[in-house]
PDB file of N, CA and C in Angstrom:
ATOM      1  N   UNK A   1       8.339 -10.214 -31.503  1.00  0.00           N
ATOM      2  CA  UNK A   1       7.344  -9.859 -30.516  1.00  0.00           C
ATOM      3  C   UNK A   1       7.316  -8.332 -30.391  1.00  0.00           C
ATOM      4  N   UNK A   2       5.889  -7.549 -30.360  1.00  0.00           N
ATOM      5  CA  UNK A   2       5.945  -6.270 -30.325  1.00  0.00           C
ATOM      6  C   UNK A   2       6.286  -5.966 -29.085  1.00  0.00           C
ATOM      7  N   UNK A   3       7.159  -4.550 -29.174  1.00  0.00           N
ATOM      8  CA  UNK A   3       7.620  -3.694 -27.815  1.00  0.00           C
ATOM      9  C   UNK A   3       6.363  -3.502 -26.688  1.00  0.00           C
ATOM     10  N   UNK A   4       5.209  -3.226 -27.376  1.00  0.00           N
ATOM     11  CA  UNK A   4       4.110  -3.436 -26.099  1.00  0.00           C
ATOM     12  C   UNK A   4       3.577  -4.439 -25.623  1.00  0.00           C
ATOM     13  N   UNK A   5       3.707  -5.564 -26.196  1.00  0.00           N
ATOM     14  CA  UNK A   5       3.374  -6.924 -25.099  1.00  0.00           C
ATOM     15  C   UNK A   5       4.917  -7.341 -24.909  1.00  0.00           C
ATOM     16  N   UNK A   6       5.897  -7.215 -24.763  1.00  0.00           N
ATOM     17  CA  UNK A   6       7.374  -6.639 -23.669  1.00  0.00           C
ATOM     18  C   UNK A   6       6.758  -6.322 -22.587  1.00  0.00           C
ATOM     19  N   UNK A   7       6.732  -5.270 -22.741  1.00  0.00           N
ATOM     20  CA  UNK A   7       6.585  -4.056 -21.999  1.00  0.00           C
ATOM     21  C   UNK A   7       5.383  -4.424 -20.987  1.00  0.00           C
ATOM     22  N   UNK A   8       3.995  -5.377 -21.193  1.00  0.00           N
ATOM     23  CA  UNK A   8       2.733  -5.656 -20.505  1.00  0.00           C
ATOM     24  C   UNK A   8       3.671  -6.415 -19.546  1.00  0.00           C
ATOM     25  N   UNK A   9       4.301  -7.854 -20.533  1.00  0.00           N
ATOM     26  CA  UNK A   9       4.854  -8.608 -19.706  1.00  0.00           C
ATOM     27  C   UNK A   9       5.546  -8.051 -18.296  1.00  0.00           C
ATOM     28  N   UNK A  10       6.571  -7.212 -18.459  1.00  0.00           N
ATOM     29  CA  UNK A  10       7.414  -6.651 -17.918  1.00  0.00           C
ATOM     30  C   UNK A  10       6.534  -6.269 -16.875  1.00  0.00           C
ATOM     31  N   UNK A  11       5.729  -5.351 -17.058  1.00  0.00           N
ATOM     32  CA  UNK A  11       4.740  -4.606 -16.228  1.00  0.00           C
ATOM     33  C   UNK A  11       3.872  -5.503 -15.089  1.00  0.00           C
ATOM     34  N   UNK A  12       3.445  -6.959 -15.845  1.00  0.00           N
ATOM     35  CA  UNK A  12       2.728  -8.169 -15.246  1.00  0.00           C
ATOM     36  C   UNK A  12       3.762  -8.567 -14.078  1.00  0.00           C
ATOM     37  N   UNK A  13       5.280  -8.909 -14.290  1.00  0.00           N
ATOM     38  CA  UNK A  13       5.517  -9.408 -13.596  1.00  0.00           C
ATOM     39  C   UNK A  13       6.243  -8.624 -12.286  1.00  0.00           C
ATOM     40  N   UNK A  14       6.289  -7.098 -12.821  1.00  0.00           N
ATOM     41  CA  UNK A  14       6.399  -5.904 -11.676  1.00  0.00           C
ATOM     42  C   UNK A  14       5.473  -6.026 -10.588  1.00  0.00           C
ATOM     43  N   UNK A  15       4.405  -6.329 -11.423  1.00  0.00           N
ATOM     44  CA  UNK A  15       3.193  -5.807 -10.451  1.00  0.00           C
ATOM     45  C   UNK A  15       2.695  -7.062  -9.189  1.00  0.00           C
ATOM     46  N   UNK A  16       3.024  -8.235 -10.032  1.00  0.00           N
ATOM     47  CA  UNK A  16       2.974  -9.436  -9.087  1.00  0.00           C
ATOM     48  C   UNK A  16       3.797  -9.283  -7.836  1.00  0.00           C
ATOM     49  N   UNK A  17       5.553  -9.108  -8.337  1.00  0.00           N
ATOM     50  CA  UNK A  17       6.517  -8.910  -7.856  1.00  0.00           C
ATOM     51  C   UNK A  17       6.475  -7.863  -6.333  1.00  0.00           C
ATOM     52  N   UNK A  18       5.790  -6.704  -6.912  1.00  0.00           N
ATOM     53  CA  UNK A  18       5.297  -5.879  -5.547  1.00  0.00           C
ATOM     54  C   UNK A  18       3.947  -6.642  -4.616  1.00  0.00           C
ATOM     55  N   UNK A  19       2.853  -7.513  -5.168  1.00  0.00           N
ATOM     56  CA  UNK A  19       2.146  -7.522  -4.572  1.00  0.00           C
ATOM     57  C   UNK A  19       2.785  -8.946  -3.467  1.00  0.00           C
ATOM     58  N   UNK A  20       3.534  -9.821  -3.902  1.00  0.00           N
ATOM     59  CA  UNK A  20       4.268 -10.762  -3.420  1.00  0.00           C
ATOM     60  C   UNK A  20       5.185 -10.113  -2.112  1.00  0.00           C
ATOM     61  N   UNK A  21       6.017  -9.168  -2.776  1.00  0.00           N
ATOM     62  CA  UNK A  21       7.153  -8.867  -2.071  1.00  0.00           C
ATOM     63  C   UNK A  21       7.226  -8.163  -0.907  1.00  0.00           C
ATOM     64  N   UNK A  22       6.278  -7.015  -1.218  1.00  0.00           N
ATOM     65  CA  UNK A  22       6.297  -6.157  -0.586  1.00  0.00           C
ATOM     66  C   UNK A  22       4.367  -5.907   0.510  1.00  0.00           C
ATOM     67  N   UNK A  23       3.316  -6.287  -0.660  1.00  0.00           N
ATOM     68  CA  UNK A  23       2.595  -6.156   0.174  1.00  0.00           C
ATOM     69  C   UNK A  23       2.251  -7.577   1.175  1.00  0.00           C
ATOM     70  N   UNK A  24       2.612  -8.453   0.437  1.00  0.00           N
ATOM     71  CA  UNK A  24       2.722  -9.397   1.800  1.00  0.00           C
ATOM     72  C   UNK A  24       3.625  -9.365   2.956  1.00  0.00           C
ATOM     73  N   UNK A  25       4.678  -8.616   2.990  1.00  0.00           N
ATOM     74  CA  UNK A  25       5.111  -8.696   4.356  1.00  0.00           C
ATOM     75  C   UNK A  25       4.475  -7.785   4.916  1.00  0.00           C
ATOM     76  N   UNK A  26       4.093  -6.538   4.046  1.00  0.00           N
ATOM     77  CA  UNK A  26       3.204  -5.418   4.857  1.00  0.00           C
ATOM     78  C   UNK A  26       2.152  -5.769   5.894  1.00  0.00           C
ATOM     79  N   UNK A  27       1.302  -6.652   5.200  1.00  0.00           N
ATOM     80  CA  UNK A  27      -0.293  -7.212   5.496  1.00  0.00           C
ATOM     81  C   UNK A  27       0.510  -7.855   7.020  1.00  0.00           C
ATOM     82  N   UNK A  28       1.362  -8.670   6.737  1.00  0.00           N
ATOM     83  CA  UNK A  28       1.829  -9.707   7.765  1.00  0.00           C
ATOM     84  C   UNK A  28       2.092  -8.711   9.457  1.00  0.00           C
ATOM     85  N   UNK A  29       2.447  -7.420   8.716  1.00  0.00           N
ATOM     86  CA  UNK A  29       3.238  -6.387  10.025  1.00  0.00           C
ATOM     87  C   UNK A  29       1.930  -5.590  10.672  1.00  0.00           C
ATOM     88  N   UNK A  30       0.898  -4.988   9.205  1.00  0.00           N
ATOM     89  CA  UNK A  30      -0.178  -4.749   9.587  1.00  0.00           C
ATOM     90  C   UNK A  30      -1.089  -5.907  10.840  1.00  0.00           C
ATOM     91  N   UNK A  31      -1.096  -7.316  10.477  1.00  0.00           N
ATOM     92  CA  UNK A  31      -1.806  -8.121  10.709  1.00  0.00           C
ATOM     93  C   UNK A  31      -1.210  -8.218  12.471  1.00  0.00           C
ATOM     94  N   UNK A  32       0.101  -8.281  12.472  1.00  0.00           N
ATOM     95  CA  UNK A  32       0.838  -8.084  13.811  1.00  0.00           C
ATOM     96  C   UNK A  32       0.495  -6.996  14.863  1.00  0.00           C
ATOM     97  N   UNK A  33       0.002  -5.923  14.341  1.00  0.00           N
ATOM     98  CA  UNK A  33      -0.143  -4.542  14.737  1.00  0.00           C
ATOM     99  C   UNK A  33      -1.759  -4.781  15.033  1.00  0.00           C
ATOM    100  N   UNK A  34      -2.484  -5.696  14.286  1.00  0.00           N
ATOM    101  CA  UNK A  34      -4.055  -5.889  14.812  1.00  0.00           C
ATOM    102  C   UNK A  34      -4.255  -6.988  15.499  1.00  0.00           C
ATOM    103  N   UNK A  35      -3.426  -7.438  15.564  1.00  0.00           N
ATOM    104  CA  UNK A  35      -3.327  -8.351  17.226  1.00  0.00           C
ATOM    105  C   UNK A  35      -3.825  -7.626  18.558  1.00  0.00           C
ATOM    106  N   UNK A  36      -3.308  -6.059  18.381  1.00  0.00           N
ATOM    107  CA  UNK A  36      -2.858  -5.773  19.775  1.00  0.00           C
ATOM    108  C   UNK A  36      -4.375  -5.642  20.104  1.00  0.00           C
ATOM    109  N   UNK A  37      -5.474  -5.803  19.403  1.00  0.00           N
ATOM    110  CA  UNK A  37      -6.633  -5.278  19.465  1.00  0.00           C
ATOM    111  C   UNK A  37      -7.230  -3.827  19.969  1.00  0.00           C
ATOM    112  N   UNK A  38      -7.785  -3.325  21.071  1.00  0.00           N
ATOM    113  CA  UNK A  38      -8.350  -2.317  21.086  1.00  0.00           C
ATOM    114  C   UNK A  38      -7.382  -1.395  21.817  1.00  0.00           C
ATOM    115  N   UNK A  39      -6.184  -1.990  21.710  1.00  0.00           N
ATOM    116  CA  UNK A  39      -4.712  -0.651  21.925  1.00  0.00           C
ATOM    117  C   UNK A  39      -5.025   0.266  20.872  1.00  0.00           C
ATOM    118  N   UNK A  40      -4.571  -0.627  19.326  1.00  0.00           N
ATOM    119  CA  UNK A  40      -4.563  -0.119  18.788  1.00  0.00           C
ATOM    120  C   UNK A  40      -5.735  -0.088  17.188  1.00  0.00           C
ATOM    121  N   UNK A  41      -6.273   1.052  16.971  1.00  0.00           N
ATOM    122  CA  UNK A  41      -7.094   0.692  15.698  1.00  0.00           C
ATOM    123  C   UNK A  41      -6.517   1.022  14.439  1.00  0.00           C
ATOM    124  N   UNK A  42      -6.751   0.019  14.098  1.00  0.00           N
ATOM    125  CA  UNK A  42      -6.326  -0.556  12.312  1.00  0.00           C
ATOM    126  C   UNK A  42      -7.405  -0.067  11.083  1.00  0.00           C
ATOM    127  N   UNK A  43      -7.387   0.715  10.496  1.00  0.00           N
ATOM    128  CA  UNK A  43      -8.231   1.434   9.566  1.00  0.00           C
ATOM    129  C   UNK A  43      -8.420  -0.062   8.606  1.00  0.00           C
ATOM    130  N   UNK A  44      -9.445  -0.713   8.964  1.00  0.00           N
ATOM    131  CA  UNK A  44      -8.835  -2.071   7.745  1.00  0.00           C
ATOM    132  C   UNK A  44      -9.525  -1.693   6.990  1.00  0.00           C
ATOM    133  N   UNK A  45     -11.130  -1.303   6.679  1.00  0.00           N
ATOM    134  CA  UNK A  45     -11.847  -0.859   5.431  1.00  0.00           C
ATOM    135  C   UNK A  45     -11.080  -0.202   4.508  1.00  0.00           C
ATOM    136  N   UNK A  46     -10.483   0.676   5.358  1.00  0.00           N
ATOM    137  CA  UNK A  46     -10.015   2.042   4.267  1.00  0.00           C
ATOM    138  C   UNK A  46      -8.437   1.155   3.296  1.00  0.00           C
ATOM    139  N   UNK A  47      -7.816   0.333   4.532  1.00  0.00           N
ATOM    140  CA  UNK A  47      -7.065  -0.721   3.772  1.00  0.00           C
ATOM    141  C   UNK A  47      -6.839  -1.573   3.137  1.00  0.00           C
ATOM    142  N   UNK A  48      -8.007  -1.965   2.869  1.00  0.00           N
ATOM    143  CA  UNK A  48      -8.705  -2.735   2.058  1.00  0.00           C
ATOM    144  C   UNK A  48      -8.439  -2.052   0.979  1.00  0.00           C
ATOM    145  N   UNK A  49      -9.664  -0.976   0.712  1.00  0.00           N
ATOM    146  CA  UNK A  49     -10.290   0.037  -0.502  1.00  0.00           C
ATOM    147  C   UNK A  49      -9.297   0.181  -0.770  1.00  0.00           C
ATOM    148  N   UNK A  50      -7.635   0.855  -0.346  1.00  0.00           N
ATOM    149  CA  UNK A  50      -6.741   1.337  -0.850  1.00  0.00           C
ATOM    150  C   UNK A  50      -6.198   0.294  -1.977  1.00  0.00           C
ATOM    151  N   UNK A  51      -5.926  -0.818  -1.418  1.00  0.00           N
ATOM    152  CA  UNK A  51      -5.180  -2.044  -1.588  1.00  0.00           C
ATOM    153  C   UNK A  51      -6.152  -2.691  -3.084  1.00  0.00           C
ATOM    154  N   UNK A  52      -7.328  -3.146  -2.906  1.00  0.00           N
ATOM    155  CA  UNK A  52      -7.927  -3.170  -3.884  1.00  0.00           C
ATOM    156  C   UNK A  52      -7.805  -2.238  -5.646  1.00  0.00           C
ATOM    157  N   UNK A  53      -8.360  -0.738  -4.849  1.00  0.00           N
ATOM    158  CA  UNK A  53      -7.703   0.265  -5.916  1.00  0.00           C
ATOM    159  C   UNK A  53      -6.820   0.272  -7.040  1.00  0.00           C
ATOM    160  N   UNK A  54      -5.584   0.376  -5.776  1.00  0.00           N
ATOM    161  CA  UNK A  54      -4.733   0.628  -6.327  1.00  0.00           C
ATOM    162  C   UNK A  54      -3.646  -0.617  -7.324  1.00  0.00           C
ATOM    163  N   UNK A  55      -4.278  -1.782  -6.908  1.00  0.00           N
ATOM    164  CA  UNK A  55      -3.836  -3.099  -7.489  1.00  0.00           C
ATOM    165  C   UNK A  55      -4.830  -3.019  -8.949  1.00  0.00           C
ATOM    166  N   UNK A  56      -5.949  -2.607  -8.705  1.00  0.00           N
ATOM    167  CA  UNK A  56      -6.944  -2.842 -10.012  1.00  0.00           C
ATOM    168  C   UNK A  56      -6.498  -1.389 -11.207  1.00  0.00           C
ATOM    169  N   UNK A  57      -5.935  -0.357 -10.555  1.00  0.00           N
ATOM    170  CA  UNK A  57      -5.403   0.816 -11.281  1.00  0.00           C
ATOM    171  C   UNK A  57      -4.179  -0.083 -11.705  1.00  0.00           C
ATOM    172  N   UNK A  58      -3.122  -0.390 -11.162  1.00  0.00           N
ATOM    173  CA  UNK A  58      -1.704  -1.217 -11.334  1.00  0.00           C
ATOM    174  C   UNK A  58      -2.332  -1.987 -12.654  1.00  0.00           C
ATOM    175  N   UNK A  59      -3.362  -2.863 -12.495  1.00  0.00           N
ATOM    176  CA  UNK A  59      -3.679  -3.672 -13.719  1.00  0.00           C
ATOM    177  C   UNK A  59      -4.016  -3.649 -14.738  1.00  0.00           C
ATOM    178  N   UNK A  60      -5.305  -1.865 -14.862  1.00  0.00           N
ATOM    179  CA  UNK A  60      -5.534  -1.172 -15.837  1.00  0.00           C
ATOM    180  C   UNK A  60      -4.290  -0.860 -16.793  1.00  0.00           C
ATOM    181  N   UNK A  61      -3.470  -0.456 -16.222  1.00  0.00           N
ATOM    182  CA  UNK A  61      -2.141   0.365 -16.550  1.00  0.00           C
ATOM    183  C   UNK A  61      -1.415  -0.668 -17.794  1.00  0.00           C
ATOM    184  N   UNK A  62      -1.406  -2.203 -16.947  1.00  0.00           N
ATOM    185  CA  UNK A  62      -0.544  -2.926 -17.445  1.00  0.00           C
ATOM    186  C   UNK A  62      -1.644  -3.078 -18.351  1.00  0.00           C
ATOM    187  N   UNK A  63      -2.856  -3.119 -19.280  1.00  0.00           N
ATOM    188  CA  UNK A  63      -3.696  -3.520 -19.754  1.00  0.00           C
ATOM    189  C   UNK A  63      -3.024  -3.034 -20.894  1.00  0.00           C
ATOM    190  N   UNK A  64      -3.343  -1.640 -20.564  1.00  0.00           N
ATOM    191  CA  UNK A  64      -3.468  -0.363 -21.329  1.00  0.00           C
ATOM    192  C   UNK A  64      -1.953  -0.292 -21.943  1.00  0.00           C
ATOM    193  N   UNK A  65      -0.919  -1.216 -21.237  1.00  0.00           N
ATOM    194  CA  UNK A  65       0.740  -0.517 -21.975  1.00  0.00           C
ATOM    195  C   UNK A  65       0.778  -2.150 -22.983  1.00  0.00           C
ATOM    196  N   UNK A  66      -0.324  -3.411 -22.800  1.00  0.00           N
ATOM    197  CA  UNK A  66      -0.077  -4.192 -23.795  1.00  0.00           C
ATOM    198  C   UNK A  66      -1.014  -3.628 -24.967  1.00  0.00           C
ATOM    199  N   UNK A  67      -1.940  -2.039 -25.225  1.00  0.00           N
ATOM    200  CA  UNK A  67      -2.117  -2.200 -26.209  1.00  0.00           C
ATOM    201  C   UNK A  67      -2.042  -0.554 -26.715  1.00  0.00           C
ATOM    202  N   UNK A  68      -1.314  -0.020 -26.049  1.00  0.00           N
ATOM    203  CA  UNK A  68      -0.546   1.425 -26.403  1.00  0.00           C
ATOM    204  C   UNK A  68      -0.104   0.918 -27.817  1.00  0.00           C
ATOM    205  N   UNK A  69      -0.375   1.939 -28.931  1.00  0.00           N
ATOM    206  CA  UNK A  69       0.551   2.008 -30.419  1.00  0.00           C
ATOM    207  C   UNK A  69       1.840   2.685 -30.298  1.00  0.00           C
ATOM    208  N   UNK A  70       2.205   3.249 -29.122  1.00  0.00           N
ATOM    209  CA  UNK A  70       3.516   3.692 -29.085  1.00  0.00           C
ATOM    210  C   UNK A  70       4.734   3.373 -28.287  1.00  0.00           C
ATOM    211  N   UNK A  71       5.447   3.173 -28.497  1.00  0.00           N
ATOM    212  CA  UNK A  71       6.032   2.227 -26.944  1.00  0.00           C
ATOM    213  C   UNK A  71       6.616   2.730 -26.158  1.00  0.00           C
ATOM    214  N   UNK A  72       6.779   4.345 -26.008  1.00  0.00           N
ATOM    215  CA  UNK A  72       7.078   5.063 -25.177  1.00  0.00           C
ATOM    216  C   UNK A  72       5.852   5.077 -24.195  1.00  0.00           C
ATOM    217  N   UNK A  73       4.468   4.947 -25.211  1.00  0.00           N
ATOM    218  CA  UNK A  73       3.707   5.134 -23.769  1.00  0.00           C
ATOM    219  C   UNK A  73       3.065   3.647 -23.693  1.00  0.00           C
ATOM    220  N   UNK A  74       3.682   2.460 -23.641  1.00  0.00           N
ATOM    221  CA  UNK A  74       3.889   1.323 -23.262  1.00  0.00           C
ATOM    222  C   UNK A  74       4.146   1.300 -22.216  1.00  0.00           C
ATOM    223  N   UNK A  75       5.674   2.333 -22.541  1.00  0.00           N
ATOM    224  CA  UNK A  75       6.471   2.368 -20.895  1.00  0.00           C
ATOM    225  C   UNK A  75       6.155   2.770 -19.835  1.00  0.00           C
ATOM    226  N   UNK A  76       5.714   3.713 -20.295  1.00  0.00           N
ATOM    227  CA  UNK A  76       5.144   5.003 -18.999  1.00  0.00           C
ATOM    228  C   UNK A  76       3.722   4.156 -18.569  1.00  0.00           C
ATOM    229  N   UNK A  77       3.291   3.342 -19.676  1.00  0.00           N
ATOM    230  CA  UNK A  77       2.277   2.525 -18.426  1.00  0.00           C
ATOM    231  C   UNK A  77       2.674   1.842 -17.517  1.00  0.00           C
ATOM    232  N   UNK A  78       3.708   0.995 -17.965  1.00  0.00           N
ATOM    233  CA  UNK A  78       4.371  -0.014 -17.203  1.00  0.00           C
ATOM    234  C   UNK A  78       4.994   0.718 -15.726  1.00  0.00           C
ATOM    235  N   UNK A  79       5.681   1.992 -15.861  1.00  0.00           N
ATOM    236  CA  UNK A  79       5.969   2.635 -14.684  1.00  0.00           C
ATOM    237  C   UNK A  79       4.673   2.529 -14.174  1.00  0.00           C
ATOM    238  N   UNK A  80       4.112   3.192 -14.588  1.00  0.00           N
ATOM    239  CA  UNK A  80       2.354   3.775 -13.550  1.00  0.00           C
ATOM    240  C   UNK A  80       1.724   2.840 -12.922  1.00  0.00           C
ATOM    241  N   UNK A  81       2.156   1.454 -13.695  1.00  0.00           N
ATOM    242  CA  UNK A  81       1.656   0.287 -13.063  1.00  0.00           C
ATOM    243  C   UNK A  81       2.358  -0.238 -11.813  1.00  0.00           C
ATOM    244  N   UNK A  82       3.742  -0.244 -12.004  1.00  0.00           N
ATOM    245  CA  UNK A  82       4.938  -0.171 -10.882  1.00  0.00           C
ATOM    246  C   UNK A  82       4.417   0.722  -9.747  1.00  0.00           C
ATOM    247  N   UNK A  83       4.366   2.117 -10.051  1.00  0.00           N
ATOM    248  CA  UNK A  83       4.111   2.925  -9.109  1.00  0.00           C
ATOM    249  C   UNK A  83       2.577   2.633  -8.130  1.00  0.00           C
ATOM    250  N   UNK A  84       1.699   2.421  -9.161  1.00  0.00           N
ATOM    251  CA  UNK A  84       0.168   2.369  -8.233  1.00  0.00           C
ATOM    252  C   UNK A  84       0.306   0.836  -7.692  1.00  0.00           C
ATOM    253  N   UNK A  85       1.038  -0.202  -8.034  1.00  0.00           N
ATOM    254  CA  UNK A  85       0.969  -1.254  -7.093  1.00  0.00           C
ATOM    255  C   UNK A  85       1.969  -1.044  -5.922  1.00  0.00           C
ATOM    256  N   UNK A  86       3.161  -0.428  -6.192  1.00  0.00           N
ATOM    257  CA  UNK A  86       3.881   0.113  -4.970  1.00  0.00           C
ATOM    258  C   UNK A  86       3.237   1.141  -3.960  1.00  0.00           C
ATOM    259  N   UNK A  87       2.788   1.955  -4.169  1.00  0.00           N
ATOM    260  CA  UNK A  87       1.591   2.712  -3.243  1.00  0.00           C
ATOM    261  C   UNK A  87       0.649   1.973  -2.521  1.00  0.00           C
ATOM    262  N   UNK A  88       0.063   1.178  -3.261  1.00  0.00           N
ATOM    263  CA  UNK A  88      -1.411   0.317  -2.948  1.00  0.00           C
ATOM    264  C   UNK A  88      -0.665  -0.807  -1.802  1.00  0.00           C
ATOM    265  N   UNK A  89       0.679  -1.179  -1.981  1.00  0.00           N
ATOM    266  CA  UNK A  89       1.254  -1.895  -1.039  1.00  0.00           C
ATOM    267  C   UNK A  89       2.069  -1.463  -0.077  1.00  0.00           C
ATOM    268  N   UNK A  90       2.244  -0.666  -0.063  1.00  0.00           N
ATOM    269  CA  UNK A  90       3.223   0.297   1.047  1.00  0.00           C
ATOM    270  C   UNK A  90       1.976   1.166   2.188  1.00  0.00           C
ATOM    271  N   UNK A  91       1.144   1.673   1.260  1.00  0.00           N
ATOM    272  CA  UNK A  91      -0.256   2.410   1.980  1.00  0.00           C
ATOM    273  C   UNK A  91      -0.888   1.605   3.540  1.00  0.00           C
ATOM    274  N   UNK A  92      -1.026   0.413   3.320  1.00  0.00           N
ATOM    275  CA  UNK A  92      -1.211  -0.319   4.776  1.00  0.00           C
ATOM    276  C   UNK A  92      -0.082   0.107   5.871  1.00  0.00           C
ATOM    277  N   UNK A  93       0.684   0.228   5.630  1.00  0.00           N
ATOM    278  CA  UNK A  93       1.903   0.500   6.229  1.00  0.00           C
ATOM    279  C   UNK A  93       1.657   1.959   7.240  1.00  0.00           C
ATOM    280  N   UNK A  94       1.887   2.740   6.233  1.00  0.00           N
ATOM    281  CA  UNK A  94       1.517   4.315   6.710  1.00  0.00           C
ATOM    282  C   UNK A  94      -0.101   4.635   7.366  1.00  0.00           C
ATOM    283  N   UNK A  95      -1.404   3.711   6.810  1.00  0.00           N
ATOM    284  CA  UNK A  95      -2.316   3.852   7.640  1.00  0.00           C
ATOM    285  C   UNK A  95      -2.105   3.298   9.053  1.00  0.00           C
ATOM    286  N   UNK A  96      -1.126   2.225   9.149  1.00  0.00           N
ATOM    287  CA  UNK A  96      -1.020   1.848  10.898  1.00  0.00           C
ATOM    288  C   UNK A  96      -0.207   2.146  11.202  1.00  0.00           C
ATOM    289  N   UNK A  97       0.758   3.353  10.813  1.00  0.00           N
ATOM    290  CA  UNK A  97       1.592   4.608  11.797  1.00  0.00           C
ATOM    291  C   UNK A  97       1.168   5.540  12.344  1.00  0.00           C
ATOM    292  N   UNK A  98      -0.214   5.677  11.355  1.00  0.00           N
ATOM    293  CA  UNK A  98      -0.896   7.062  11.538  1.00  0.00           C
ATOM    294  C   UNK A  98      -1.960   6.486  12.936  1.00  0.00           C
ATOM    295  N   UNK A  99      -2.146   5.569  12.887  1.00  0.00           N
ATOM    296  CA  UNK A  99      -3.060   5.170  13.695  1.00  0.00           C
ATOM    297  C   UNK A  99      -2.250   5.240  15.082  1.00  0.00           C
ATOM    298  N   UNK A 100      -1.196   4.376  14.983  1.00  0.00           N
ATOM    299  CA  UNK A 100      -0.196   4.249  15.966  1.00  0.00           C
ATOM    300  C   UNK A 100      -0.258   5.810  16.491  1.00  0.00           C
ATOM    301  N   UNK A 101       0.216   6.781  15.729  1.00  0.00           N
ATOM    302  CA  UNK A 101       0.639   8.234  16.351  1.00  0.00           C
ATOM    303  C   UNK A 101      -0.473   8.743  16.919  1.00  0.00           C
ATOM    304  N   UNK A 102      -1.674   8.271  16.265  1.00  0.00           N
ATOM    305  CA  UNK A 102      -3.230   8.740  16.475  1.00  0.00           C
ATOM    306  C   UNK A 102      -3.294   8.545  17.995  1.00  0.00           C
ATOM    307  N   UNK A 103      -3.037   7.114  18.350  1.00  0.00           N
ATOM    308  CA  UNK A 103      -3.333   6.650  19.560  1.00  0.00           C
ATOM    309  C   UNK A 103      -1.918   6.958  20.724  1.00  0.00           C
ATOM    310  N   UNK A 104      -0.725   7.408  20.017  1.00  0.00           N
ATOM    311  CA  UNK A 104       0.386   7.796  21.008  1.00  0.00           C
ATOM    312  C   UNK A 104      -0.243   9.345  21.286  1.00  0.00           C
ATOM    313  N   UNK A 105      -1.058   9.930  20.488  1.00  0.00           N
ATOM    314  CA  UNK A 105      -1.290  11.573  21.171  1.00  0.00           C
ATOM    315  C   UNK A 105      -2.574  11.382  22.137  1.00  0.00           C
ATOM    316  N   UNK A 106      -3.363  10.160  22.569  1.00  0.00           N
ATOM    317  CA  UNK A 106      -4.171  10.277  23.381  1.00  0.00           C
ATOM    318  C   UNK A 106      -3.569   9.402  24.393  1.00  0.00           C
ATOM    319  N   UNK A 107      -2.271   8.914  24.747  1.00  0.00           N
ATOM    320  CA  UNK A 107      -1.570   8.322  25.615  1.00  0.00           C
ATOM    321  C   UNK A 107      -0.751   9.363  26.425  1.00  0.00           C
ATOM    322  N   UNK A 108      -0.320  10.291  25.637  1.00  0.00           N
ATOM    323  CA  UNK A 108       0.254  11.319  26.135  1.00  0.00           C
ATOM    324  C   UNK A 108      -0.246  12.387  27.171  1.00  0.00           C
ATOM    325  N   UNK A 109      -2.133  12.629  26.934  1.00  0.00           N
ATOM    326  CA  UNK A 109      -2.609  13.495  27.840  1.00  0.00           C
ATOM    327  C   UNK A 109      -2.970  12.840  29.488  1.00  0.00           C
ATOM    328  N   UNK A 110      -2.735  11.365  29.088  1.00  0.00           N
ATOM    329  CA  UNK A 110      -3.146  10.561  30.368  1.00  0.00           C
ATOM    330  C   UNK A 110      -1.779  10.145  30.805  1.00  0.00           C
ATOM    331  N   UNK A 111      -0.327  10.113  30.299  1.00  0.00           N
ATOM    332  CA  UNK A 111       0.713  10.241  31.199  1.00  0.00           C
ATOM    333  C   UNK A 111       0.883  11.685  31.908  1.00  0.00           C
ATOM    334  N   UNK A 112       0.700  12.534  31.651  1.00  0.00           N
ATOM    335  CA  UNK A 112       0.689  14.142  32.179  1.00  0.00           C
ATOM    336  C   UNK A 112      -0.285  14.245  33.426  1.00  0.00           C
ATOM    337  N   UNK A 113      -1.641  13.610  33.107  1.00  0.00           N
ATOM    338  CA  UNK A 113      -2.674  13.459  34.414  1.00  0.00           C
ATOM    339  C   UNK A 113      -2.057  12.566  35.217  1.00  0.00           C
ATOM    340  N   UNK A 114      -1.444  12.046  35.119  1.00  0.00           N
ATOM    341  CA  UNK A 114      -0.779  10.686  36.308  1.00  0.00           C
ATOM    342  C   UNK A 114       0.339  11.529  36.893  1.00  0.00           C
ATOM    343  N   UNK A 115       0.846  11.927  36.027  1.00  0.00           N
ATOM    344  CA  UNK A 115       2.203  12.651  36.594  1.00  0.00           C
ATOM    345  C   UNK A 115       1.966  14.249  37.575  1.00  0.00           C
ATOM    346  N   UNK A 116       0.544  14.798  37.213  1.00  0.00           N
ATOM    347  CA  UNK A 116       0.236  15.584  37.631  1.00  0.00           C
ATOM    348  C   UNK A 116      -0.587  15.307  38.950  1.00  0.00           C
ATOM    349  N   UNK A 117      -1.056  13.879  39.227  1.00  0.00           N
ATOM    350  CA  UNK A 117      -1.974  13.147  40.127  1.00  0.00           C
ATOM    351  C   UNK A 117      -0.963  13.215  41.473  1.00  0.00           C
ATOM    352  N   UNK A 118      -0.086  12.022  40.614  1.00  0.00           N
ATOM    353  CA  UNK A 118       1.418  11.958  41.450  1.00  0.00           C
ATOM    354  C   UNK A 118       1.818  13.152  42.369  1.00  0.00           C
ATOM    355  N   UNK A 119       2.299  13.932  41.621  1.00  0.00           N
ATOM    356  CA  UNK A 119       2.885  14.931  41.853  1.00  0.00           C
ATOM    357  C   UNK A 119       2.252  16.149  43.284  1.00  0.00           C
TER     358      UNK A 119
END
């Protein structure tokens, strides 16, 4: 069996492996975090687009390392494929921190008015 369909394989079952592992518990924490409804806002379009992306780049990659003639850059697809499905699944994550912090700096000017009301 040639080193670049290895190497796709390898890459195929990386890429599953992250979208299983890692972006499903993400989605699940994201999905927890859009419960709270209009506490907090959840960029979901943009989480989407990311997630989409970067899974369809992940797949290009693995395409592209089952038909590389060299198998060094077999490999380096197979990383790139690793890497853009690990991004594309971790990325939900960091858009609802940012959101989170988004919405802790407009919580902050209305504890100061209370405290200043108080006071």
């Amino acid at each position: 069996m040639p080193v670049r369909l290895i190497a796709a394989a390898v890459g195929a079952v990386i890429v599953l492996g992250n979208g299983l592992l890692v972006l499903g518990p993400v989605l699940g924490l994201v999905g927890a975090a859009a419960s709270l409804g209009p506490v907090l806002q959840i960029p979901a379009g943009g989480i989407t687009i990311a997630v989409i992306v970067g899974f369809l780049v992940a797949i290009a990659s693995v395409v592209l390392a089952g038909i590389a003639r060299h198998p060094w850059l077999s490999w380096t697809f197979v990383v790139s494929a690793w890497v853009a499905s690990l991004i594309a699944s971790v990325w939900p994550l960091i858009a609802t921190a940012n959101a989170a912090v988004d919405r802790a700096g407009d919580v902050i000017p209305w504890i100061v008015d209370l405290i200043q009301q108080v006071g």
